[in-house]
Protein backbone atom coordinates (compact mmCIF):
# COMPACT_ATOMS: atom_id res chain seq x y z
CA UNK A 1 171.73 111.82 116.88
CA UNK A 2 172.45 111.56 120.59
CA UNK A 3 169.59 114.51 122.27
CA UNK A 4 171.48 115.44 125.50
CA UNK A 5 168.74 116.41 128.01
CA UNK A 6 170.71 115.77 131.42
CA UNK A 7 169.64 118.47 134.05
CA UNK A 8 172.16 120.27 134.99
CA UNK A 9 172.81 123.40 137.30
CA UNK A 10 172.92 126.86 135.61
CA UNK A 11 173.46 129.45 138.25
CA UNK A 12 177.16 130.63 137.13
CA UNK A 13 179.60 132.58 138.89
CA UNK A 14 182.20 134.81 136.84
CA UNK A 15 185.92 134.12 138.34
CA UNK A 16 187.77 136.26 135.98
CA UNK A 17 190.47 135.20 134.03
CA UNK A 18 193.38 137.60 133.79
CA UNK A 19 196.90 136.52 133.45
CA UNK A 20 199.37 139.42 133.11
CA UNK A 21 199.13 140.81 129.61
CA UNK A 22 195.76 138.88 129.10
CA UNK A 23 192.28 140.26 128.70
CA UNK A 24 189.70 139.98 131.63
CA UNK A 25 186.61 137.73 130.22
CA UNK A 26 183.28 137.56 132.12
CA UNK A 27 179.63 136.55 130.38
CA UNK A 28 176.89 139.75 131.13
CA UNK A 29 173.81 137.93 131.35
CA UNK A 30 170.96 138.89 129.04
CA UNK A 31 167.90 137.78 129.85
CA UNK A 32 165.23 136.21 127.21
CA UNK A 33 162.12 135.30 128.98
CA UNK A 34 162.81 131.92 127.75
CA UNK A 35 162.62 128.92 128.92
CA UNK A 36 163.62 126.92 125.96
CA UNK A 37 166.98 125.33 126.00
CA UNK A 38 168.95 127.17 123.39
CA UNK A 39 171.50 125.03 121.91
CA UNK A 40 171.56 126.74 118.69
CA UNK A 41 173.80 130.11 118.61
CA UNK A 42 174.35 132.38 116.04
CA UNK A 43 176.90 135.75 116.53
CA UNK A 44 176.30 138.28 113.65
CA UNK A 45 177.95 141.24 115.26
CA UNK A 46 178.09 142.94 118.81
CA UNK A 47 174.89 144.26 118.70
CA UNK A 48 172.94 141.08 117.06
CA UNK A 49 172.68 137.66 117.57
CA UNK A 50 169.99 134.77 117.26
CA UNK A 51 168.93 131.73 119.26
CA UNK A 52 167.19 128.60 118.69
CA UNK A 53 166.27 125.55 120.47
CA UNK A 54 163.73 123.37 122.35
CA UNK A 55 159.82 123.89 122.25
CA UNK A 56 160.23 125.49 118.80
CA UNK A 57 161.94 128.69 119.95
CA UNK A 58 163.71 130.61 117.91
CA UNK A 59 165.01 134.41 119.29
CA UNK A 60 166.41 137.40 118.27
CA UNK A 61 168.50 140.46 119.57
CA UNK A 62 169.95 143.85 117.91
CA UNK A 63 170.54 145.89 121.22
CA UNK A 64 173.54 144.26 122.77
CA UNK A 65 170.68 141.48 124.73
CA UNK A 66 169.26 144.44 126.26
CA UNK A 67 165.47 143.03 124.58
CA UNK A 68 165.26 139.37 122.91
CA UNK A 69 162.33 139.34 120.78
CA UNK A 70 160.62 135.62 120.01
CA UNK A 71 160.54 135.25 116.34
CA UNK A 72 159.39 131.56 116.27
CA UNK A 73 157.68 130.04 112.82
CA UNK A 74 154.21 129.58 114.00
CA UNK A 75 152.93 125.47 114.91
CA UNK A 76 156.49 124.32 115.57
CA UNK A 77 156.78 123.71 119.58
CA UNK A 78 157.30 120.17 119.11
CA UNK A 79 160.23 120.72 117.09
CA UNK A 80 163.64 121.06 118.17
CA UNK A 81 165.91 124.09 116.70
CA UNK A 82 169.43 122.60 117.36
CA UNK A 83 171.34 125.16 114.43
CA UNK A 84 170.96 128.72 113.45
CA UNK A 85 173.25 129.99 111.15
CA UNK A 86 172.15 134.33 110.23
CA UNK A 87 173.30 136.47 107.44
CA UNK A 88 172.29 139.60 109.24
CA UNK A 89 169.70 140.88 111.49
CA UNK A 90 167.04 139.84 108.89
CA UNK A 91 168.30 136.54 107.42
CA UNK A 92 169.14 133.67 109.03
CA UNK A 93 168.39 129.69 108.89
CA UNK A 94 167.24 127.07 111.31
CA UNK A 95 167.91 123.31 111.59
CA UNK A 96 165.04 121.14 113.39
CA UNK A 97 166.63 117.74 114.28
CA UNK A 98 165.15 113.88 114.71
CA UNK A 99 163.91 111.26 112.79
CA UNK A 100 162.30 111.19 109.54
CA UNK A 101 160.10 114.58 109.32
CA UNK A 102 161.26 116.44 112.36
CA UNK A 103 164.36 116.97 110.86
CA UNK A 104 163.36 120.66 108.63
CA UNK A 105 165.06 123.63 107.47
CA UNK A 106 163.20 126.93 107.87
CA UNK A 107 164.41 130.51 106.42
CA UNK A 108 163.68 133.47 106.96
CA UNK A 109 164.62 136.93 105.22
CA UNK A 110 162.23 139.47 107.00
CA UNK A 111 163.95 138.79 110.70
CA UNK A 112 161.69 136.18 111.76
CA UNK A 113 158.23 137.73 111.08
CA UNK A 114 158.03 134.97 108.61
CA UNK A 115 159.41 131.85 107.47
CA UNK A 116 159.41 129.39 104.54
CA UNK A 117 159.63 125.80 104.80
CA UNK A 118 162.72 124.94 102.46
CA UNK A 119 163.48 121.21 103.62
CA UNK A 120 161.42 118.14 105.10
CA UNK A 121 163.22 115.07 105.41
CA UNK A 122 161.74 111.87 103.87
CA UNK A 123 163.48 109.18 104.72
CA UNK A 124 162.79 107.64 108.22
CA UNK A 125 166.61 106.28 108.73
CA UNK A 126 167.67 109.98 108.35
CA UNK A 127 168.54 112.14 111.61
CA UNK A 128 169.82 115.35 110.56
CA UNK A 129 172.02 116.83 113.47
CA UNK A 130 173.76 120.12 112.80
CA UNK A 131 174.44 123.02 109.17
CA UNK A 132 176.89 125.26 108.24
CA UNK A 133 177.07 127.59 106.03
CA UNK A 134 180.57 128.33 103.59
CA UNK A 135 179.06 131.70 102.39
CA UNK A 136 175.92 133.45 102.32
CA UNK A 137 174.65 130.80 99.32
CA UNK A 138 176.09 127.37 100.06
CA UNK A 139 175.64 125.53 102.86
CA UNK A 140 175.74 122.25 104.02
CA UNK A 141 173.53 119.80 106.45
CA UNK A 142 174.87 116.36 108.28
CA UNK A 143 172.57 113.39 108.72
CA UNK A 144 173.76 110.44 111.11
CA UNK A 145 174.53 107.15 108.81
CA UNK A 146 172.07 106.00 106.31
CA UNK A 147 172.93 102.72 105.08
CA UNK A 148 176.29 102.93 106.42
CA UNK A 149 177.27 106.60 105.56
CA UNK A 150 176.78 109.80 106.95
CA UNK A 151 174.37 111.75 104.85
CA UNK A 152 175.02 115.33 103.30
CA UNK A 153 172.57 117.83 101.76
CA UNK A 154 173.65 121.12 100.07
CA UNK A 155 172.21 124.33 99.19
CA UNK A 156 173.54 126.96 97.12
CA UNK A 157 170.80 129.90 97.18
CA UNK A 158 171.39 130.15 100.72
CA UNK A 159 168.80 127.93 102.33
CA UNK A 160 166.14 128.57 99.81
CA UNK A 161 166.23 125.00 98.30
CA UNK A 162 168.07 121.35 99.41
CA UNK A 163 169.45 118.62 97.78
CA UNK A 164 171.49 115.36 98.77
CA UNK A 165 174.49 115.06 97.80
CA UNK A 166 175.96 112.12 96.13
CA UNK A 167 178.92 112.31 98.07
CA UNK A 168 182.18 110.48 98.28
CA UNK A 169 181.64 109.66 102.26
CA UNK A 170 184.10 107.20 103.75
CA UNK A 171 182.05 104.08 105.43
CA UNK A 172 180.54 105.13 109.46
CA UNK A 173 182.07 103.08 112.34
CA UNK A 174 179.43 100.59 114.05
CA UNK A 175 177.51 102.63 116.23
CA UNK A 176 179.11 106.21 114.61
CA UNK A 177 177.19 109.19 115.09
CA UNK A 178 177.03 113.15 115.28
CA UNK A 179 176.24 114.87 118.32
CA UNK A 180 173.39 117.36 117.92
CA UNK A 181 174.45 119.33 121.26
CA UNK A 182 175.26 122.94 119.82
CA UNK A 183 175.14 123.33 116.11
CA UNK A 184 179.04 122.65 115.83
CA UNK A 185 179.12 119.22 114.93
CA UNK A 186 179.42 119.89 111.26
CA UNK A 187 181.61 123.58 110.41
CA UNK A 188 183.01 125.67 107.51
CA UNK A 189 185.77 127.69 106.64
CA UNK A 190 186.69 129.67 103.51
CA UNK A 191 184.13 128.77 101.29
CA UNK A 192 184.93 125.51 100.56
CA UNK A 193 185.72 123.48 103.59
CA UNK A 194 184.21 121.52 105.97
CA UNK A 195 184.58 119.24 109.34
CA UNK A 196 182.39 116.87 110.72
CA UNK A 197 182.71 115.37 114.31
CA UNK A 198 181.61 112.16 115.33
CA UNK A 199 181.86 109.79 118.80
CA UNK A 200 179.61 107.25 119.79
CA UNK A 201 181.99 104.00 117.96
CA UNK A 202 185.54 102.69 118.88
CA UNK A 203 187.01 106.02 117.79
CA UNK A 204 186.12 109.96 117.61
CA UNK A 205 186.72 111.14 114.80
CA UNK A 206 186.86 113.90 112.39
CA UNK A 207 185.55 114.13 108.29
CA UNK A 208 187.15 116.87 106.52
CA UNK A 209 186.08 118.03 102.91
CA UNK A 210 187.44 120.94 100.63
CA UNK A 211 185.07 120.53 97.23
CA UNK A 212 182.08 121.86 99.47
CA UNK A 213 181.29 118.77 100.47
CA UNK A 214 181.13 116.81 97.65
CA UNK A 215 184.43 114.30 98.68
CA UNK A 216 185.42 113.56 102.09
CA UNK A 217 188.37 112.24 104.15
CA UNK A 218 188.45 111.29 107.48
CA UNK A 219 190.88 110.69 110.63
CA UNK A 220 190.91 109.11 114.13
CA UNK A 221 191.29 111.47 116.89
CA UNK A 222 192.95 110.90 120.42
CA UNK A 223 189.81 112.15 121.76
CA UNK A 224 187.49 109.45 124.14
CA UNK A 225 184.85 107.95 122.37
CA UNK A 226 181.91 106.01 123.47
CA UNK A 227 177.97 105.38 123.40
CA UNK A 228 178.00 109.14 124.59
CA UNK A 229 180.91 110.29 124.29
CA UNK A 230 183.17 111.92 121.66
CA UNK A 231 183.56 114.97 119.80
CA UNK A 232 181.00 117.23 120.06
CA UNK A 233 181.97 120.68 118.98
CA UNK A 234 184.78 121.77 116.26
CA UNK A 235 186.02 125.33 115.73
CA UNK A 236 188.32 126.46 112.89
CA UNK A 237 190.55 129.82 113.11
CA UNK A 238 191.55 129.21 110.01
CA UNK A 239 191.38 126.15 106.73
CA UNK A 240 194.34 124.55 108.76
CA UNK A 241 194.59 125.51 112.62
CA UNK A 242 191.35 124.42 114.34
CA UNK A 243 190.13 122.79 118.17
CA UNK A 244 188.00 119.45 118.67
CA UNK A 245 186.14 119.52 122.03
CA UNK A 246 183.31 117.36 123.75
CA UNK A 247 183.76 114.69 126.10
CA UNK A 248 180.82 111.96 127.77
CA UNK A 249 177.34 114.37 128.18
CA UNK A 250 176.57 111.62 131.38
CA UNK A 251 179.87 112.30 133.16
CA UNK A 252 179.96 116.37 133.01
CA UNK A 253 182.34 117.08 135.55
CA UNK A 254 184.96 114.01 134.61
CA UNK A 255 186.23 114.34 131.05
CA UNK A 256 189.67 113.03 130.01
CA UNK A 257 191.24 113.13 126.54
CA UNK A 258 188.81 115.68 125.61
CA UNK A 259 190.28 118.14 123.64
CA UNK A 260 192.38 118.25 120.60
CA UNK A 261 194.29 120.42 118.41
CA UNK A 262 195.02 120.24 114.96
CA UNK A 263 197.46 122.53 112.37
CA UNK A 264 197.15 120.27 109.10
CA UNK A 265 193.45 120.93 107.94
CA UNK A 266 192.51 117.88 110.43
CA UNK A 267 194.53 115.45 109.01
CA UNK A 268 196.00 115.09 112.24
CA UNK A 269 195.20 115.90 116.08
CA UNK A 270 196.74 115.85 119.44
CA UNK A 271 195.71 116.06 122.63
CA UNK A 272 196.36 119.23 124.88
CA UNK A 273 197.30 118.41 128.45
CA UNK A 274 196.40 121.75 129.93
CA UNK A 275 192.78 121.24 129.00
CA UNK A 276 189.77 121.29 131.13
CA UNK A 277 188.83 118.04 132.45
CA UNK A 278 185.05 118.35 131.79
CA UNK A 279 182.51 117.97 129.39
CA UNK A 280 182.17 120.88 126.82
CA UNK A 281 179.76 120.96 123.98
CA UNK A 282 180.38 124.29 122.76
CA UNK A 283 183.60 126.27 120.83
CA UNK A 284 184.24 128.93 119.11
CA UNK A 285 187.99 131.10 118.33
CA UNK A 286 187.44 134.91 119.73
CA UNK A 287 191.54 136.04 117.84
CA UNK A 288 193.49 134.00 116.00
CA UNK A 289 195.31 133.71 119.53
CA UNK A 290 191.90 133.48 121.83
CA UNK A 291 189.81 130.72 122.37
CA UNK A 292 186.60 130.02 124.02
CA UNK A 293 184.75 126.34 125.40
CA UNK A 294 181.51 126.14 126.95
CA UNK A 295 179.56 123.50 128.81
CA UNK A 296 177.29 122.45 131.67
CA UNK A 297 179.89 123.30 134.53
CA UNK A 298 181.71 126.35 133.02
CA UNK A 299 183.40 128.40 130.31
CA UNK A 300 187.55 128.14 129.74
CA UNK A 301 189.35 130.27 127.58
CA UNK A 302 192.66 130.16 126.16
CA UNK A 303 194.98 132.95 125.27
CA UNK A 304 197.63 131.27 123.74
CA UNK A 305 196.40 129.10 120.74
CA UNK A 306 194.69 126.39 122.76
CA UNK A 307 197.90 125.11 123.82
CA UNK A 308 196.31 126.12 127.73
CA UNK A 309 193.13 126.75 129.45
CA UNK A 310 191.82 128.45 132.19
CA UNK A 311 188.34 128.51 134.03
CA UNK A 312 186.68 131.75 134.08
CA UNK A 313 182.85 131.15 134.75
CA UNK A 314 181.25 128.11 136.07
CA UNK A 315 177.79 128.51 134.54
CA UNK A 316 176.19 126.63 132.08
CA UNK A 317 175.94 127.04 128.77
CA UNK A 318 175.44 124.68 125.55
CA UNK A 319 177.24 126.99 122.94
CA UNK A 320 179.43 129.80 121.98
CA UNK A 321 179.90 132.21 118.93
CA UNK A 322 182.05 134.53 118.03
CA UNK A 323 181.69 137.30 115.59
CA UNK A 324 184.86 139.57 115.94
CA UNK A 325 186.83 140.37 119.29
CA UNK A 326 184.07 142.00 121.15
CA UNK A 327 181.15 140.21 119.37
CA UNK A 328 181.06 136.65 121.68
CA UNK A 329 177.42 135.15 122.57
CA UNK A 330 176.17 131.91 124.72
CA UNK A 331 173.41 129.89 125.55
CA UNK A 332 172.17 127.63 127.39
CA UNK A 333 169.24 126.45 129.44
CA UNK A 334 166.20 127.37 130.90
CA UNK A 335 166.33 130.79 127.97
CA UNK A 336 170.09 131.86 129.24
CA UNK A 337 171.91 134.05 126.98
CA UNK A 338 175.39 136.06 127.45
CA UNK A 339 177.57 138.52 125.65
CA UNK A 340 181.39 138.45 126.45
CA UNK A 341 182.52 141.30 128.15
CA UNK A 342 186.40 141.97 128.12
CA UNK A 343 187.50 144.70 130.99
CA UNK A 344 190.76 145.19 128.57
């Protein structure tokens, strides 16, 4: 439930990032008009994309980010948009976060010139942080513990209508949360898996389900945790190869143990030792070799499975998606928005 509003710098500069054999990333800015922080990212193709976030904002592009259109539900700028999840350039889904009834699901399936009200949460120890969605119908929604659990809800009419689920959730660590940073605290894979990422007790750690949510498992990471720090941002290539990133929000530029691997589902995890050193909220896989973190002080990628990293920008941005090769978007503060451009 942790908010993450630290003020941090956002002029970036692109270094490159090159190695011999390696592509050339940079982010192309595309301006919004914004100034809403936009923590919630989704990639539907090179062309278009959709952002959400702060003041009730909620954008849209189909021209590369040459024009973003605002597409907000109307009466909504005290809410906060953390996750977007779109079908297409006309359907897409948005996550409000907080307590009690700030956390709301919204859908639209006219690209944003209207939206219904699908969800309202009800229960005041609810927090609902972060949604994914396994297929165009079923999707899922994580709440921070409710009577010592984590908290589920499911749709499976994609987004039209909620329920919680009953599920079989190992018990939440004192002081266990989700961080609502990016909209990749809670991911799925393949139609019927799912990860969760947590921080804030003695341990990180990550829940994994593959009944859509229904039954869950969970395991310790290697990553840091503490009252703000942890995992905040999980990325799947695959149902068994995936990354766990995040780090302490307070201390952006000093981040140990903050990145982990795993090749089992997310059974188990280990730490990579050529990983940046600073915060990152966001992740996403650009190949099934390629890999992509974002945060406050920069972007790294990783050509070679996430075993190493290298800096290649050192703007700031909250998160990264990817939709194909040449279909990679971030955001970030103050209404910033970038495409990935590859020179080869």
């Amino acid at each position: 439930m942790l908010l993450v509003v630290a003020s941090l710098a956002l002029v970036g500069v692109s270094l490159g990032f090159g190695p011999a054999g390696g592509p050339d990333y940079a982010w192309e800015p595309t301006p919004t008009g914004s100034q809403a922080r936009l923590r919630g990212l989704s990639a539907v193709s090179s062309r278009v994309a959709w952002a959400s976030g702060s003041l009730g904002t909620v954008l849209r592009t189909v021209d590369r980010g040459e024009t973003w259109h605002n597409v907000s539900p109307p009466d909504v700028a005290a809410l906060q948009f953390r996750d977007i999840e779109a079908f297409d350039a006309k359907r897409a889904v948005i996550l409000s976060i907080g307590s009690g009834e700030d956390s709301r699901v919204y859908v639209t399936s006219d690209a944003g010139e209207s939206w219904r009200l699908t969800f309202v949460n009800d229960d005041p120890e609810a927090f609902y942080d972060c949604m994914t969605f396994l297929d165009r119908r079923h999707g899922l929604a994580l709440s921070d513990p409710v009577d010592g659990r984590f908290r589920i809800i499911a749709t499976d009419d994609g987004g039209q209508s909620w329920r919680v689920l009953d599920a079989d959730m190992p018990a939440a660590l004192p002081g266990e949360f989700a961080f609502a940073a990016s909209g990749q605290c809670l991911v799925g894979e393949a139609g019927r898996h799912a990860w969760f990422a947590t921080g804030g007790g003695a341990e990180a750690r990550v829940f994994r389900s593959d009944d859509r949510g229904r039954s869950w498992e969970v395991s310790a990471t290697p990553i840091r945790s503490g009252p703000t720090a942890g995992i905040y941002a999980l990325a799947f290539r695959n149902r068994r190869v995936g990354l766990a990133v995040g780090g302490d929000f307070t201390t952006p530029e000093a981040a140990p143990d903050a990145l982990a691997l795993t090749e089992d589902g997310g059974k188990t995890w280990r730490l990579v030792d050529e990983a940046p050193n600073e915060y990152r909220s966001g992740a996403a896989w650009v190949t099934g070799r390629e890999a992509i973190v974002v945060g406050p002080t920069g972007s790294d990628a990783s050509l070679d499975r996430g075993e190493s990293w290298q800096r290649f920008d050192s703007g700031s941005f909250d998160s990264v998606d990817c939709a194909g090769r040449r279909a990679c978007w971030a955001s970030g503060a103050q209404g910033r928005a970038a495409r990935l451009v590859r020179e080869r």
